[in-house]
N, C-alpha and C. Protein backbone atom coordinates (compact mmCIF):
# COMPACT_ATOMS: atom_id res chain seq x y z
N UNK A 1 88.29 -15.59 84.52
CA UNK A 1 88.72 -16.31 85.71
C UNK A 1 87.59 -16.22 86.74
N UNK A 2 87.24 -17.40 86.92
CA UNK A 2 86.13 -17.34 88.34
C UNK A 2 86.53 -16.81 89.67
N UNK A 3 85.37 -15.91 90.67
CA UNK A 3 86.00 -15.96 91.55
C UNK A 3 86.84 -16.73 92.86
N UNK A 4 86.61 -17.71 92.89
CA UNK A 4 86.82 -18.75 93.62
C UNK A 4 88.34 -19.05 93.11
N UNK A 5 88.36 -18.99 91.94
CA UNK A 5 90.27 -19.23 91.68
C UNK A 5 90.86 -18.06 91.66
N UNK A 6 90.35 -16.54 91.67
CA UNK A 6 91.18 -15.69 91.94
C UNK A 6 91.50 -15.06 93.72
N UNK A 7 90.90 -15.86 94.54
CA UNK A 7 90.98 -16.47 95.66
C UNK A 7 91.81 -17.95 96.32
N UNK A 8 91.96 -18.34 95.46
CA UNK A 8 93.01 -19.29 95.48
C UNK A 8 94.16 -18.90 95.32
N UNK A 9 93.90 -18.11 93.92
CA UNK A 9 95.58 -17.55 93.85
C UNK A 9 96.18 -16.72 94.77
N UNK A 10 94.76 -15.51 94.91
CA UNK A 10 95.46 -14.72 96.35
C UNK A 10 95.84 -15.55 97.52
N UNK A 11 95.36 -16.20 98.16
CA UNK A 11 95.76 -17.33 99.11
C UNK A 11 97.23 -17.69 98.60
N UNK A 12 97.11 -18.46 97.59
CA UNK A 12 98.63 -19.24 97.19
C UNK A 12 100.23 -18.47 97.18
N UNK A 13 99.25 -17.22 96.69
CA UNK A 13 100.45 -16.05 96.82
C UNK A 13 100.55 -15.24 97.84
N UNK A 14 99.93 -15.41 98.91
CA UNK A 14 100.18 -15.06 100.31
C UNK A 14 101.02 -15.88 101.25
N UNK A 15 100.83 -17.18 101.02
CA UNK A 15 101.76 -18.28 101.48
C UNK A 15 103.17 -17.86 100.50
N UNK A 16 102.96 -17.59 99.37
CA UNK A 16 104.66 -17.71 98.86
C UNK A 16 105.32 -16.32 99.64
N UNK A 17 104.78 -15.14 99.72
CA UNK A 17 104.91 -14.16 100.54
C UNK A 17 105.74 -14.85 101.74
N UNK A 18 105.11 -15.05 102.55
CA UNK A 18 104.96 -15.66 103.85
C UNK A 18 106.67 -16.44 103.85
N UNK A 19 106.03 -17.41 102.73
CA UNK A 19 107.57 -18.33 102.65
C UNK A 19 108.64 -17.77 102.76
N UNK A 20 108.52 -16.75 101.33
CA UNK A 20 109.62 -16.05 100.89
C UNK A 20 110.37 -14.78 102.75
N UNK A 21 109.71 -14.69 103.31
CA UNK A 21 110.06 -13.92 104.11
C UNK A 21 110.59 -14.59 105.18
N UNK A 22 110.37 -15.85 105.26
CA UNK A 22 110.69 -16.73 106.47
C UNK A 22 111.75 -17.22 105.87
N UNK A 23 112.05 -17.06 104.56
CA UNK A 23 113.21 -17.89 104.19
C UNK A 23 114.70 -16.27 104.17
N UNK A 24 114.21 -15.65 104.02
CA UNK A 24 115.06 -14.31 104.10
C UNK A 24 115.67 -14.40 105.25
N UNK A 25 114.70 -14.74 106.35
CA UNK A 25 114.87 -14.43 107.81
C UNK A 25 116.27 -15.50 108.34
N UNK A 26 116.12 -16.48 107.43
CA UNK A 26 116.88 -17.36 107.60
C UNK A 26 117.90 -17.55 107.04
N UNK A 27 118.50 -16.91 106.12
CA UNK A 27 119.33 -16.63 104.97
C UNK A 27 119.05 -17.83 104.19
N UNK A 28 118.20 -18.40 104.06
CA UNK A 28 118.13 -19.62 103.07
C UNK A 28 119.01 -20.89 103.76
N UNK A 29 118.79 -20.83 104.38
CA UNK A 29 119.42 -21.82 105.30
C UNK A 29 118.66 -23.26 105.41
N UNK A 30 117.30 -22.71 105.41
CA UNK A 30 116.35 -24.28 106.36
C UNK A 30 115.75 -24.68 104.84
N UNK A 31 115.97 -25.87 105.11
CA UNK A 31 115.72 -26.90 103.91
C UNK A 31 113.95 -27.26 104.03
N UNK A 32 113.66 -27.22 105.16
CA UNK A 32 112.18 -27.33 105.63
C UNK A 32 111.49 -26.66 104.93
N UNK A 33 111.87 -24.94 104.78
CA UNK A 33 111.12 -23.21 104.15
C UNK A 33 111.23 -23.86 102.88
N UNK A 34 112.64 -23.90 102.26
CA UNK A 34 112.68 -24.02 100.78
C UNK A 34 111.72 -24.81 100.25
N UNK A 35 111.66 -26.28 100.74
CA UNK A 35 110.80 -27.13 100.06
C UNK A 35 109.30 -26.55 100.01
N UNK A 36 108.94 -25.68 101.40
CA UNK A 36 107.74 -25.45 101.51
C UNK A 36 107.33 -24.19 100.37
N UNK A 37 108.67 -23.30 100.31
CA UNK A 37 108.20 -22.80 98.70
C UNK A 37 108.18 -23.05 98.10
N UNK A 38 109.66 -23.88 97.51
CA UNK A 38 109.16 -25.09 95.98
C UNK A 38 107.43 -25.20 95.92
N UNK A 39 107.16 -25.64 96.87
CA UNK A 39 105.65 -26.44 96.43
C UNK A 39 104.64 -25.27 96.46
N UNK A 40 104.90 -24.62 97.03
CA UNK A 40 103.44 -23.05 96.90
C UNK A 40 104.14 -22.59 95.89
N UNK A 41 105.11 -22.49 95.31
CA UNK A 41 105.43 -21.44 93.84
C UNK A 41 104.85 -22.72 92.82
N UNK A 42 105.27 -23.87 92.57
CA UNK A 42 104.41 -24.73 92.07
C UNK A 42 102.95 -24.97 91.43
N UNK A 43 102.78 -24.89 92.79
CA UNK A 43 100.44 -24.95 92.92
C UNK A 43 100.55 -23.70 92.52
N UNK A 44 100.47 -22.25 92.86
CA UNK A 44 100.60 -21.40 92.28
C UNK A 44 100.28 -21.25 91.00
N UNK A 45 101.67 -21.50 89.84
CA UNK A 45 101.26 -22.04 89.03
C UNK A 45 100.56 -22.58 88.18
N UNK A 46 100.55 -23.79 88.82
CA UNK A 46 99.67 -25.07 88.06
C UNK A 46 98.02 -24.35 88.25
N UNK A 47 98.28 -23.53 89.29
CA UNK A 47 96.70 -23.39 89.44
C UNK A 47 96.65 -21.85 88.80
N UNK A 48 97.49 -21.47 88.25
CA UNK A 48 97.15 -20.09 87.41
C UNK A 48 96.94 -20.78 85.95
N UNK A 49 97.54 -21.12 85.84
CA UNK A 49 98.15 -22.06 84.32
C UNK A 49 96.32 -23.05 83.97
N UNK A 50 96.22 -23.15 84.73
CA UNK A 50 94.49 -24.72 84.82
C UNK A 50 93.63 -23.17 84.74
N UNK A 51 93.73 -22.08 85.47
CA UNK A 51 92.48 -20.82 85.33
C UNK A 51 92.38 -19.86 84.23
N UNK A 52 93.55 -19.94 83.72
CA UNK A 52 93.31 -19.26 82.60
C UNK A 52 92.98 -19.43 81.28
């Protein structure tokens, strides 16, 4: 894995962090958080899945 994508991932998985805690805060309530994790657990993903 290059470094540049294991920098991505840390990034990507700092945002799902992030998400995941803002969505706790909220009891899962805001439809806004969720979608915004859907899509960082996603890229995540797709971008572990394309680096390895």
């Amino acid at each position: 894995m290059h470094c540049d994508d294991k920098r991505i991932l840390y990034v990507l998985r700092e945002e799902i962090e992030k998400c995941l805690k803002l969505l706790r805060d909220s009891e899962f309530d805001d439809q806004k958080l969720l979608e915004d994790f859907n899509a960082a657990v996603a890229e995540y993903l797709e971008c572990k899945s394309s680096s390895s």
